[in-house]
Protein backbone atom coordinates (compact mmCIF):
# COMPACT_ATOMS: atom_id res chain seq x y z
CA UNK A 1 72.89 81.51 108.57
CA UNK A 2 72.91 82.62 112.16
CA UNK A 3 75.87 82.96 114.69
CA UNK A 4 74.80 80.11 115.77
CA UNK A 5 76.72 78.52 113.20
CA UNK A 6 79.82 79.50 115.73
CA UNK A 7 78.60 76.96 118.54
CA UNK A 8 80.44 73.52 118.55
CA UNK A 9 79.39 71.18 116.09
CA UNK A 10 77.76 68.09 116.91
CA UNK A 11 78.75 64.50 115.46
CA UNK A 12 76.43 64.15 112.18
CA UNK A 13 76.78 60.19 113.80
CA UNK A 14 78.28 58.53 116.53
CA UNK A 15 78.94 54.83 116.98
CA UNK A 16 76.99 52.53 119.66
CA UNK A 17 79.13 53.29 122.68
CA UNK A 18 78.05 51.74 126.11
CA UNK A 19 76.30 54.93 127.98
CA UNK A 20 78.78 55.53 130.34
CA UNK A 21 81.36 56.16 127.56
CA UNK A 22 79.10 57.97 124.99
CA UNK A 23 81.12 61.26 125.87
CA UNK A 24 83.95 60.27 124.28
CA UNK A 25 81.80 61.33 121.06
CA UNK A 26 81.51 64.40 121.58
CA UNK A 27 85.36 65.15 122.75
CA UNK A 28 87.02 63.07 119.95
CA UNK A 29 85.61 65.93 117.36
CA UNK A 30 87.14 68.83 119.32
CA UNK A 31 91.03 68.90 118.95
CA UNK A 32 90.93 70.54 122.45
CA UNK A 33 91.56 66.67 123.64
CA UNK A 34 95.64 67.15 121.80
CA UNK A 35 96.45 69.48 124.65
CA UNK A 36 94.56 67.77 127.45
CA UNK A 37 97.00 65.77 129.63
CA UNK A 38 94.76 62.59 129.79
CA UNK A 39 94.50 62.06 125.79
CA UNK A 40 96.63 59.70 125.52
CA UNK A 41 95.32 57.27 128.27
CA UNK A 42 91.73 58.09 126.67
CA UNK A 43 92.38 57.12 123.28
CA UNK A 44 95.52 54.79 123.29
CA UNK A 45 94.77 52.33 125.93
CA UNK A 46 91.57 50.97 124.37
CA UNK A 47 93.69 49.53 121.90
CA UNK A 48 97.38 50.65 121.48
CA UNK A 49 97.67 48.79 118.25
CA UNK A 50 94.25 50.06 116.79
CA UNK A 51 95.79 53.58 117.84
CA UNK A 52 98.54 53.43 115.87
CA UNK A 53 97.15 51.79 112.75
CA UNK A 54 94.26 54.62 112.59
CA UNK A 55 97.53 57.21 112.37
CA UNK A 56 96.31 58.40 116.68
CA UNK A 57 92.81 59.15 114.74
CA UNK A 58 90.03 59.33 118.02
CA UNK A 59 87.08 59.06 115.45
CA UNK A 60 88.17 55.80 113.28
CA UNK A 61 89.13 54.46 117.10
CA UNK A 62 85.83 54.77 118.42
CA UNK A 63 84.21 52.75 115.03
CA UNK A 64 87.01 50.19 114.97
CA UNK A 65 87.46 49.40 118.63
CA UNK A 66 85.75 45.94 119.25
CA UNK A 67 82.35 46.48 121.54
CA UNK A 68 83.30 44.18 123.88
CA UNK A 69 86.18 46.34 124.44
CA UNK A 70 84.35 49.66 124.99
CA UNK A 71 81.83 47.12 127.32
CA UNK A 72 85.26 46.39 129.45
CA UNK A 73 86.42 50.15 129.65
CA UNK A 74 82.66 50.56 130.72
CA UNK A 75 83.31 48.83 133.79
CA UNK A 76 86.90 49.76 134.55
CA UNK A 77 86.98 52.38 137.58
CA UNK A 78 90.05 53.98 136.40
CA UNK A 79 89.28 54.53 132.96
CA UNK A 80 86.12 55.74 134.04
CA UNK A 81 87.46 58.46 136.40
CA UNK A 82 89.91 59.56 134.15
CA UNK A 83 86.87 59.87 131.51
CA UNK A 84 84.66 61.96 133.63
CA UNK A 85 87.60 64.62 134.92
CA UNK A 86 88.43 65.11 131.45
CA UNK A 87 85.00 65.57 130.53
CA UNK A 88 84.63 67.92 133.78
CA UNK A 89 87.36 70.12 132.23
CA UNK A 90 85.88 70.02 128.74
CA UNK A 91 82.79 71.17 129.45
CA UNK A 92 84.41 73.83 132.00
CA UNK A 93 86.93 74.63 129.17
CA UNK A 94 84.36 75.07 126.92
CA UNK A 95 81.55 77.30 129.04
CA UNK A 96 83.95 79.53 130.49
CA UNK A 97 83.03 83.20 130.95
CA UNK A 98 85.89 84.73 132.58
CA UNK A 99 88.19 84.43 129.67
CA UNK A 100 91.05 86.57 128.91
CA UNK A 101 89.95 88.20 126.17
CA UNK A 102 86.43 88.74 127.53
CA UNK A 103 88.33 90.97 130.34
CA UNK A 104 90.63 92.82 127.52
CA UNK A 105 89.29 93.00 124.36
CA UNK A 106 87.67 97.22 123.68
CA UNK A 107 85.86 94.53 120.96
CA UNK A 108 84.41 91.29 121.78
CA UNK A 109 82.22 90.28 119.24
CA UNK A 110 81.75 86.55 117.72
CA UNK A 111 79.51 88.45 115.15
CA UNK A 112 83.16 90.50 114.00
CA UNK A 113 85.44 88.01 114.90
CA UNK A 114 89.25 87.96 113.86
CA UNK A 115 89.50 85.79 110.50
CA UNK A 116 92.65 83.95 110.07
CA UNK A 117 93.51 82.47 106.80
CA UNK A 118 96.56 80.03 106.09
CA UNK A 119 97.20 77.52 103.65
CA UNK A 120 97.81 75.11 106.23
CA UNK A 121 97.29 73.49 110.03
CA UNK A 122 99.57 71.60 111.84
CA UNK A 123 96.87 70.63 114.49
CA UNK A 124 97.14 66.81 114.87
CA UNK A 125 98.99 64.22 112.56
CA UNK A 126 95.11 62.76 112.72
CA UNK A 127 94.45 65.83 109.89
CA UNK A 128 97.18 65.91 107.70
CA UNK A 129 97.04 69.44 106.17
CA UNK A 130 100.14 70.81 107.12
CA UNK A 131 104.18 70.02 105.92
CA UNK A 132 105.93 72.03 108.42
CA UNK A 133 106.93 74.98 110.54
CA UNK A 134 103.81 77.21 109.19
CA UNK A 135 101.51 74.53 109.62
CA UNK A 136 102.36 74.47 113.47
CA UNK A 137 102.59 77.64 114.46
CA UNK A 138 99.17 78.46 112.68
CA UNK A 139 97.61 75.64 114.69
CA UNK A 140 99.23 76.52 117.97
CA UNK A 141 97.62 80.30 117.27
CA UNK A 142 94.21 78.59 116.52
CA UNK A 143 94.88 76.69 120.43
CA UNK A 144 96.09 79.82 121.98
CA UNK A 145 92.96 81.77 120.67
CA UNK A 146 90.70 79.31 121.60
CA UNK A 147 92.61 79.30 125.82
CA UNK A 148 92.30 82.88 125.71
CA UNK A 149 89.02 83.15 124.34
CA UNK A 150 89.51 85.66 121.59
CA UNK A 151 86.83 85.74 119.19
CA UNK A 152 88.76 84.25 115.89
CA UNK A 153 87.54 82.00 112.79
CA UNK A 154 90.12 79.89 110.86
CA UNK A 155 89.86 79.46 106.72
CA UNK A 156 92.26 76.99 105.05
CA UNK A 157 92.09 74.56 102.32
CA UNK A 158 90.71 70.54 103.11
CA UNK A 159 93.50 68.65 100.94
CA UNK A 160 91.93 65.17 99.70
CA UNK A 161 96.04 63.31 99.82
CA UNK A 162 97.49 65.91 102.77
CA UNK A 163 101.47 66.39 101.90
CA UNK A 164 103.48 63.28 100.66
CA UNK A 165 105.01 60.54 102.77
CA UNK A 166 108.21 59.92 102.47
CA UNK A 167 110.06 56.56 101.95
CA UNK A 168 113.15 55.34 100.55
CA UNK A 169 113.48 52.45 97.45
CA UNK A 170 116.23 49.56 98.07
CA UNK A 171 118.91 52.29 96.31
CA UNK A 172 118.25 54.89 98.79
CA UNK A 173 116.37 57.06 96.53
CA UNK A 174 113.34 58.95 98.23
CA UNK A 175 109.70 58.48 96.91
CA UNK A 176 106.76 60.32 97.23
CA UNK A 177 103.37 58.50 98.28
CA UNK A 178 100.02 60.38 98.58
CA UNK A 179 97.14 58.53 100.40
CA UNK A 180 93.27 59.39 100.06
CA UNK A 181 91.76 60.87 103.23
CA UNK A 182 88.71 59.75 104.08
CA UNK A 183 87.02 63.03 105.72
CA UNK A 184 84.10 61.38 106.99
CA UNK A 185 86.10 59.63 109.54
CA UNK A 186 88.65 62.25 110.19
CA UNK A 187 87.58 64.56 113.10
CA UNK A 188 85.21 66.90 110.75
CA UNK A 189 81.78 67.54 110.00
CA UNK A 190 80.86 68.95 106.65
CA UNK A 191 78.89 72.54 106.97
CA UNK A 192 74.93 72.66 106.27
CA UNK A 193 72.37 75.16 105.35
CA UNK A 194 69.33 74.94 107.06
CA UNK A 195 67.34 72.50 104.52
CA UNK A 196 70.41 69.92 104.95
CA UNK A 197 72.14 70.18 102.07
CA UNK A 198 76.30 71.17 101.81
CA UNK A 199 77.15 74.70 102.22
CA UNK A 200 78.67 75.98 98.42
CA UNK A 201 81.24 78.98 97.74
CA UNK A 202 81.46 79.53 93.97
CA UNK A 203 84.43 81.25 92.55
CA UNK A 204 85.36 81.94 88.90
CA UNK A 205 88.31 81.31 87.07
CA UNK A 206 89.86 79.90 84.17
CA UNK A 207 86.59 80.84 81.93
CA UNK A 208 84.33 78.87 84.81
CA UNK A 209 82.51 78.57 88.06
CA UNK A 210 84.33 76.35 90.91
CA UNK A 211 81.93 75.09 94.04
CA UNK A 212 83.79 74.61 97.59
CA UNK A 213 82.18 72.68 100.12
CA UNK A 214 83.05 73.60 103.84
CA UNK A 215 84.38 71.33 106.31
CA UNK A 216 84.60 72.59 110.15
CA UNK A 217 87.39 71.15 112.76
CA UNK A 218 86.83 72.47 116.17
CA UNK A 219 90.01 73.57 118.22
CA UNK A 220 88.85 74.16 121.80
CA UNK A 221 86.41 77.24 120.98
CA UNK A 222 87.97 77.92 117.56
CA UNK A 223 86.06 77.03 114.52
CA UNK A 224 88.41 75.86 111.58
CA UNK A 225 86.91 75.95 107.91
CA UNK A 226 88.36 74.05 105.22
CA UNK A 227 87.31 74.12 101.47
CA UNK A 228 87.59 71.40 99.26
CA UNK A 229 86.85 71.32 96.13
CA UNK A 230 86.80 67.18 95.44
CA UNK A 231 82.75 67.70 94.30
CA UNK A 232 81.20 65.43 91.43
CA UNK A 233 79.82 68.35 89.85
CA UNK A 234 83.68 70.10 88.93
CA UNK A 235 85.37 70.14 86.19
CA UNK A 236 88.08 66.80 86.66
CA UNK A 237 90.70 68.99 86.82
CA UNK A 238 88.56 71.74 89.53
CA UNK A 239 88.78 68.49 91.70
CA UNK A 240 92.23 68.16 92.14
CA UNK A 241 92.73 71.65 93.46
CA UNK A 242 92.45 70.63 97.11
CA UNK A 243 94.44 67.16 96.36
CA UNK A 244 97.74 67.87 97.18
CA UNK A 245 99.67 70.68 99.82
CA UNK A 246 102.17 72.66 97.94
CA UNK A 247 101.92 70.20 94.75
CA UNK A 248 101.30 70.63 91.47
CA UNK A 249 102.11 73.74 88.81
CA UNK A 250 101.46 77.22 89.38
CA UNK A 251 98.79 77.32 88.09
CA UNK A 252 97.07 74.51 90.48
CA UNK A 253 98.98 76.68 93.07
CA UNK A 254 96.95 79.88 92.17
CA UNK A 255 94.05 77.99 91.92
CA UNK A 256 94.51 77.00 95.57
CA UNK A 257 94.78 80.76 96.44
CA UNK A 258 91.65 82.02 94.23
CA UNK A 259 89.76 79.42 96.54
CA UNK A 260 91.67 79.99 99.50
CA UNK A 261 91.35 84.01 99.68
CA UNK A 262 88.12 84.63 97.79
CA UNK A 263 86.06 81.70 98.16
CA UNK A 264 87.13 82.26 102.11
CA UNK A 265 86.15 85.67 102.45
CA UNK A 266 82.57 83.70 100.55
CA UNK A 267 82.67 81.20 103.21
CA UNK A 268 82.82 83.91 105.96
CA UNK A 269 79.83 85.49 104.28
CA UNK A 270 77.42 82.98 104.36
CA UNK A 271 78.29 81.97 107.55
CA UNK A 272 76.75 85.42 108.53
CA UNK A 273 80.21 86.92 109.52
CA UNK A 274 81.41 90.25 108.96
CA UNK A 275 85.28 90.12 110.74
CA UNK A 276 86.81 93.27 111.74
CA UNK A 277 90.36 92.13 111.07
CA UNK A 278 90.97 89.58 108.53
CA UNK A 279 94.96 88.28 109.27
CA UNK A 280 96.60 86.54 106.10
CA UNK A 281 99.53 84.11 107.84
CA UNK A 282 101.80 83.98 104.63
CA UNK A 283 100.92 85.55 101.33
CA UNK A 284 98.79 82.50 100.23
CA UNK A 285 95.72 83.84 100.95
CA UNK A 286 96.48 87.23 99.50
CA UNK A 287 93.51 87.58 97.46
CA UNK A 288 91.29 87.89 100.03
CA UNK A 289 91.93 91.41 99.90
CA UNK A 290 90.72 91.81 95.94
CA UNK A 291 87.62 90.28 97.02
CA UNK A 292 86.96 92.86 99.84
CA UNK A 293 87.89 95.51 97.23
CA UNK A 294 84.99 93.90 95.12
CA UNK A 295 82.64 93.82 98.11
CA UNK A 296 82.98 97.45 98.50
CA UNK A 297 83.32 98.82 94.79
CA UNK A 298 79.80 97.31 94.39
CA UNK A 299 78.33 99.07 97.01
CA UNK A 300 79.61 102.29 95.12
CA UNK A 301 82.72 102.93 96.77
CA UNK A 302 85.46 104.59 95.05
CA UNK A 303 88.30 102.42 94.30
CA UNK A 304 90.64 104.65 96.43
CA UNK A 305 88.40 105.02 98.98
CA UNK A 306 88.21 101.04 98.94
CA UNK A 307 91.19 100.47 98.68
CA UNK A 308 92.60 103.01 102.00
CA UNK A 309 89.50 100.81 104.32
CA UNK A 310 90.39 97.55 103.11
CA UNK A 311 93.91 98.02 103.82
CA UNK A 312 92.56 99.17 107.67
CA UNK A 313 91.33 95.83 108.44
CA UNK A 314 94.20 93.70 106.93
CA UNK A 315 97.24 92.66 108.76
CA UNK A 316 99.98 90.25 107.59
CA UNK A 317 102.75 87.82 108.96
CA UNK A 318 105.27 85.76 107.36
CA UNK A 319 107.15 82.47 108.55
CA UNK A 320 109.63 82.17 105.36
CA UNK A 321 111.09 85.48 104.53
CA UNK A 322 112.77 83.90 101.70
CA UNK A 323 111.92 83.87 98.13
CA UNK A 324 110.85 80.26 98.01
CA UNK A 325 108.23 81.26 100.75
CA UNK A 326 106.29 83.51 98.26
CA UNK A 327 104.47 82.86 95.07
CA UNK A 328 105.20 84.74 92.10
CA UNK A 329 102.52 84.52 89.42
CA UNK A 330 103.01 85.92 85.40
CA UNK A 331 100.92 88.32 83.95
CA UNK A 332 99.30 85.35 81.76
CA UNK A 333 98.44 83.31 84.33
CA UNK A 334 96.90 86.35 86.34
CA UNK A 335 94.70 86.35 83.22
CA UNK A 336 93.92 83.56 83.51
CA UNK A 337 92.39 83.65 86.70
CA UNK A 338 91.10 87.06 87.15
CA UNK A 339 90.41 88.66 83.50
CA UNK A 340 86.79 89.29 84.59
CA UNK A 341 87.52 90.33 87.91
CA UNK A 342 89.68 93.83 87.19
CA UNK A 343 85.98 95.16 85.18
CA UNK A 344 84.62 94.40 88.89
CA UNK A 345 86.98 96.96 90.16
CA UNK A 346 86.64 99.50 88.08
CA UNK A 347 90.28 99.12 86.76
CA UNK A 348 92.24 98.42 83.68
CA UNK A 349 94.29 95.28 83.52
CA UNK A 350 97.48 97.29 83.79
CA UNK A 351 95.92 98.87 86.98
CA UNK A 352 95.07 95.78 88.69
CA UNK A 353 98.57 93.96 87.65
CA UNK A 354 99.98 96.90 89.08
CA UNK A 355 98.39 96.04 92.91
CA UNK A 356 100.59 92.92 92.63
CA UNK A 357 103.57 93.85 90.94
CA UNK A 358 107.20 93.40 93.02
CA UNK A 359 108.14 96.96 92.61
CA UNK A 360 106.11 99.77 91.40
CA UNK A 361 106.41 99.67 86.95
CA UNK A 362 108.10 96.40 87.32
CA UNK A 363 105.92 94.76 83.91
């Protein structure tokens, strides 16, 4: 797969929209429209009702809104100019050359871009894959990225019922409700190889394989993966992996992280990428960096020597520096997950433990 892969994607469909509106398309899949100033009058005013039921989602607006709506917004002057200046700046936004980073970076390089992985993206209440505080500030770094132009790839997780709503019985006693997303109308387009069919990451665990398909968001000129692993051909319980942010047991929580961290650095693979600094925001995503020891053990690197260039090109933040922030996994579950992936390193199971241990001999 080609760099190409990088461009923005284009609507696999697009409803009948009178011509001079058929723009709108193309910006309601880029979340660059959430920090344009003329969004709202865009999107709301064809139908302020219609906006709110659709939970301020531009896709399921443009196949719900009547036609002879769009047909009256087609001949509206107003409308119309505000349409065409925000498409202006789009398109200016979007085929700038004098960006920031293109005047600072020693290394601009889409081909070794920056990969940023987090377990969640607070970039529109449209895409509800985020809970909180992380969530935000990971999407306001993918929209900060994208204005300065620095070369950077988001991977997180596509989660099939988001984070719970909330709502209270007639005693006052809080509920949880989860609610299917349907991602064909959410501002997404599922990842293709070349013949057509869904891009696949495979990882191992729990004794066998589990396919991730890719879904890509566009944030201005950031591309934002998302696995999900909600595929017919799973195991039932591989399925619900990707169901729920932050629910389940542990060991759905670790599952999340397998597919998170190594089917990521997978993803980033096939996608033809080769990042020069792969930034884990939160530990979530920590085992990325047993899958880049993999990568270069098999190509006959010393685990040492592995081990001192893998740690080069990692960097880490946290947003909770509180226990409660950061998973703790047991040595059975760990073997659970990864008892054929310390042989891959060369190491014994004590040895491998060992890289994730709290303190060093703490069993």
């Amino acid at each position: 797969m080609s760099i190409a892969t990088l461009a923005p994607a284009f609507p696999e469909r697009c409803p009948v929209l009178p011509e001079a509106l058929t723009p709108l398309c193309e910006i309601a899949r880029n979340y660059w429209w959430t920090w344009n100033p003329d969004h709202l009058t865009i999107f709301r005013e064809m139908d302020p009702a219609l906006w709110e039921k659709t939970s301020h989602n531009p896709v399921r607006m443009l196949e719900e809104v009547s036609y002879l709506r769009l047909a009256a917004l087609a001949t509206d002057v107003n409308y119309l100019n505000t349409l065409n200046r925000m498409v202006q700046s789009y398109r200016q936004y979007m085929t700038a050359e004098d960006t920031w980073a293109k005047r600072t970076m020693k290394t601009y390089d889409w081909q070794r871009p920056i990969a940023y992985f987090c377990a969640e993206y607070g970039l529109h209440e449209s895409l509800p894959t985020y809970s909180g505080g992380l969530g935000m500030l990971a999407a306001d770094h993918l929209k900060s990225a994208s204005d300065l132009g620095v070369p950077l790839v988001a991977i997180g997780l596509l989660y099939r019922q988001g984070y719970f709503q909330q709502r209270l019985d007639n005693n006052g006693w809080q509920g949880e409700l989860y609610e299917d997303s349907e991602f064909e109308s959410l501002p997404l387009t599922l990842v293709r190889q070349p013949d057509g069919s869904p891009l696949l990451v495979e990882v191992a665990m729990r004794q066998r394989l589990v396919k991730a398909r890719a879904w890509r968001a566009d944030v201005g000129r950031v591309p934002l993966f998302l696995l999900d692993t909600d595929l017919p051909e799973n195991d039932p319980i591989d399925r619900w992996i990707t169901a729920h942010l932050y629910g389940g047991s542990t060991d759905t929580r670790i599952a999340q992280e397998c597919i998170l961290g190594i089917g990521g650095v997978r993803l980033l693979r096939q996608l033809g990428l080769d990042p020069m600094v792969y930034h884990m925001n939160e530990g979530h995503a920590a085992f990325l960096t047993l899958e880049l020891l993999r990568e270069e053990v098999a190509r006959g690197t010393p685990f040492e020597t592995a081990e001192a260039k893998v740690r080069e090109k990692c960097v880490f933040t946290t947003h909770t520096p509180v226990p409660a922030g950061h998973d703790a996994f047991s040595p059975n579950e760990m073997d659970a997950f990864f008892a054929s992936f310390w042989p891959q390193l060369g190491l014994t199971r004590e040895q491998f433990l060992a890289l994730g241990a709290r303190r060093t001999g703490d069993p």
